[in-house]
Protein backbone atom coordinates (compact mmCIF):
# COMPACT_ATOMS: atom_id res chain seq x y z
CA UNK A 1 0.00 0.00 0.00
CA UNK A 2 1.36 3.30 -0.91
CA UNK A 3 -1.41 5.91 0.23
CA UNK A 4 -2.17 7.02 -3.14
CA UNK A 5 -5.89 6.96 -3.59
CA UNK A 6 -6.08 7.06 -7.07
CA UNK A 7 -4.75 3.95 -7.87
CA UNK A 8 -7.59 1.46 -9.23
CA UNK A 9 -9.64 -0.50 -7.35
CA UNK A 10 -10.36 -4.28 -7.15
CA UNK A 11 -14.17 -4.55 -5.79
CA UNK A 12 -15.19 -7.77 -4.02
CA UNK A 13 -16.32 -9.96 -6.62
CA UNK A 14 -18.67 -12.42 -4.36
CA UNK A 15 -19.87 -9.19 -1.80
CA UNK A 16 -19.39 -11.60 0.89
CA UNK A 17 -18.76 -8.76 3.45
CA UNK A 18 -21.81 -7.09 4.18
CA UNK A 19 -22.00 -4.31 6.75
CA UNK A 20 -24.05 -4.65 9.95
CA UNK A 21 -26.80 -2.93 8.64
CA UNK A 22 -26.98 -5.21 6.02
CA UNK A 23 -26.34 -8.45 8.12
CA UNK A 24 -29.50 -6.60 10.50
CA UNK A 25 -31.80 -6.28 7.64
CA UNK A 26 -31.10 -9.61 5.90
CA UNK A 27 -31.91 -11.06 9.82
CA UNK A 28 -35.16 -8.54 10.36
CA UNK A 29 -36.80 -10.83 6.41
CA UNK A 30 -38.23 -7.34 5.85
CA UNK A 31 -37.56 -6.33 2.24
CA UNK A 32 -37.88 -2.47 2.83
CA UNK A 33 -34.54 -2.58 5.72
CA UNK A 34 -32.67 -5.02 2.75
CA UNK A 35 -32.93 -2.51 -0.04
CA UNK A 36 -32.28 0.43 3.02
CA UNK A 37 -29.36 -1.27 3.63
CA UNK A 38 -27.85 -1.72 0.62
CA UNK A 39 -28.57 1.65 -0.80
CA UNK A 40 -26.90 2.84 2.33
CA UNK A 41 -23.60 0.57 1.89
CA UNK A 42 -23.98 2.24 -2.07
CA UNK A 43 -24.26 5.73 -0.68
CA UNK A 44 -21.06 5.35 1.42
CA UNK A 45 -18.81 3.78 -1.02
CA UNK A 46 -19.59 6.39 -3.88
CA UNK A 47 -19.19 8.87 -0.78
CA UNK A 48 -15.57 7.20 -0.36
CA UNK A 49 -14.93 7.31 -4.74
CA UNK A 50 -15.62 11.25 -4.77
CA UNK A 51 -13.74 11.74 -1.98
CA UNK A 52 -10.89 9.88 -3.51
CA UNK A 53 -11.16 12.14 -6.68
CA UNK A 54 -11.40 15.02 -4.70
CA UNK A 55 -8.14 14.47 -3.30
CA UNK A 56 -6.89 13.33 -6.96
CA UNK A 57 -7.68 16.47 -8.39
CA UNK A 58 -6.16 18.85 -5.92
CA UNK A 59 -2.84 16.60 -5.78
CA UNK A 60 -2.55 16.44 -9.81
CA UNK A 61 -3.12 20.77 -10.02
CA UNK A 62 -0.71 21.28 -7.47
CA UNK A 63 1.87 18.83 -9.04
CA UNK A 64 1.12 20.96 -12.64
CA UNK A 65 1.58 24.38 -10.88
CA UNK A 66 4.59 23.09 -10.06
CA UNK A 67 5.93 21.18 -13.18
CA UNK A 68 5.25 24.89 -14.81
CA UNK A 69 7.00 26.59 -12.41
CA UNK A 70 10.14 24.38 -13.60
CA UNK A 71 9.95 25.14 -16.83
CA UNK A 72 11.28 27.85 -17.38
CA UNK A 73 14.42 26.81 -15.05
CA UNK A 74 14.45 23.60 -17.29
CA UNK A 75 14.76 26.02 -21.09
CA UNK A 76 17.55 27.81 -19.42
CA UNK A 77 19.06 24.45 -18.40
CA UNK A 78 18.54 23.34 -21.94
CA UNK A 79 20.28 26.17 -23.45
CA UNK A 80 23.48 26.27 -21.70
CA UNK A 81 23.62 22.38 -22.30
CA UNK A 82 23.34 23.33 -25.41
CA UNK A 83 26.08 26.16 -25.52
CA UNK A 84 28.35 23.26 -23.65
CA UNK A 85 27.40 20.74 -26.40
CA UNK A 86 28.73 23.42 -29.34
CA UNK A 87 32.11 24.14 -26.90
CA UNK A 88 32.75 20.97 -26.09
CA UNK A 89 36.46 19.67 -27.80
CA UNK A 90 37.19 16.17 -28.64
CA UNK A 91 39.58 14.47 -25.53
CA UNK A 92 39.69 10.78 -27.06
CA UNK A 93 42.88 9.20 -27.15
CA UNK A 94 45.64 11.47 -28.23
CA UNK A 95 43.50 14.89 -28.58
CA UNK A 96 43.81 15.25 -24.47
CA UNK A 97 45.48 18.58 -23.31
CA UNK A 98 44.53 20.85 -20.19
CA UNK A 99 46.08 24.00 -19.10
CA UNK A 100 46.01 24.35 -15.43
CA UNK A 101 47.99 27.92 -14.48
CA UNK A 102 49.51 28.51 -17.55
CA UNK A 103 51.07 24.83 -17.34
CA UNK A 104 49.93 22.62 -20.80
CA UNK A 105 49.02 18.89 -19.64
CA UNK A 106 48.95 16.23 -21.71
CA UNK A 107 48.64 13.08 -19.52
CA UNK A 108 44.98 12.40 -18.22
CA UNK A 109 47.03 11.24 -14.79
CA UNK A 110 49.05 13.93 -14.05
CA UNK A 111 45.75 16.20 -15.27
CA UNK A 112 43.84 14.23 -12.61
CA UNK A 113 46.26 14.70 -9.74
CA UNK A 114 46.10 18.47 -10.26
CA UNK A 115 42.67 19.08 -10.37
CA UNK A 116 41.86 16.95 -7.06
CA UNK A 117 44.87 19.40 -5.57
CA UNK A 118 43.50 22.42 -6.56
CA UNK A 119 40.02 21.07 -5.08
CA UNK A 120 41.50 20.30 -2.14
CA UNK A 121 40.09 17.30 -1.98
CA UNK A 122 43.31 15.10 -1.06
CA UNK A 123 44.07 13.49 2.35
CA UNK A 124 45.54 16.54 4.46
CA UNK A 125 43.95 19.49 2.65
CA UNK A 126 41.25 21.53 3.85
CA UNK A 127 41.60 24.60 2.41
CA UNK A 128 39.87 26.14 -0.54
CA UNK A 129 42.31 26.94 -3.13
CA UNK A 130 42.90 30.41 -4.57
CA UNK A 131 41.04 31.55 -7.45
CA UNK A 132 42.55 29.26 -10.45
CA UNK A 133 42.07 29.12 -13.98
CA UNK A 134 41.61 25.75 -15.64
CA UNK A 135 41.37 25.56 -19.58
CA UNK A 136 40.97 22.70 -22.50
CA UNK A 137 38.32 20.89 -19.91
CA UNK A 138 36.66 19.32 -23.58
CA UNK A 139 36.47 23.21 -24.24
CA UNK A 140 35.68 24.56 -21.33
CA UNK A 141 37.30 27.45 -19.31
CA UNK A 142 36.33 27.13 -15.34
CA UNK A 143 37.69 29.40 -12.84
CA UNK A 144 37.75 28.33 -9.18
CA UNK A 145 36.52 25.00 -9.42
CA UNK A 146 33.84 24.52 -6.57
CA UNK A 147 31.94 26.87 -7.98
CA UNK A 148 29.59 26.95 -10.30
CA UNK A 149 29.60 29.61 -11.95
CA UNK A 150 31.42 29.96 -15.69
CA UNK A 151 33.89 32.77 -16.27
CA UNK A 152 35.22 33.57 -19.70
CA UNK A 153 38.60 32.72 -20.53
């Protein structure tokens, strides 16, 4: 069981559970109470299905004010993948090179060793590194690398 209520429902295929107004009328033989009854049990569970859709309803606008509210965060996000997509260099095999301060790297290793120092992510190092200038990242320039932000190089 998850909660949601607008999942589908299985209904009792041989109504074997009857309420206790129902068991009550069925035991009083008069036909009036029986059809009572029943129209009572009916009453409750379409009470119960509007009630469920009710709840439906308000949870699907509020998730749709919401999804709408992302989309224009989502185009933005879209276009600068884009912009990435048209900067990005090819790094396979041979065509690696960084520049880290100036300094041209050609070895993915060595390239990898740097940028984890400069991070300050290494055993020992807690500092946050001075403001830094990384280039050839597949054609990207980043400045300062724990943060986000792009700087032109």
């Amino acid at each position: 069981m998850t909660g949601e209520t607008d999942l589908r429902r299985i209904e009792d295929i041989d109504g074997a559970a009857l309420t206790y107004a129902e068991v009550k009328a069925i035991a009083s033989g008069n036909p009036m109470v029986i059809e009572k009854a029943s129209i009572d049990a009916e009453v409750a569970r379409l009470s119960r299905l509007r009630t469920q859709h009710l709840e439906t309803q308000f949870r699907l606008r509020t998730q749709v004010r919401h999804l709408n509210e992302e989309v224009p965060r989502l185009e933005k996000r879209l276009e600068e993948v884009r912009q990435d997509i048209l900067a990005r260099q090819d790094t396979h095999g041979d065509a690696f090179v960084m520049e880290v301060e100036g300094q041209t790297i050609r070895d993915r290793g060595i390239a990898g060793e740097l940028l984890l120092r400069m991070a300050g992510t290494r055993e020992g190092h807690s500092h946050r590194p001075a403001r830094r200038t990384v280039r050839g990242l597949p054609g990207f320039c980043r400045t300062q690398l724990h943060e986000r932000r792009r700087t032109s190089c």
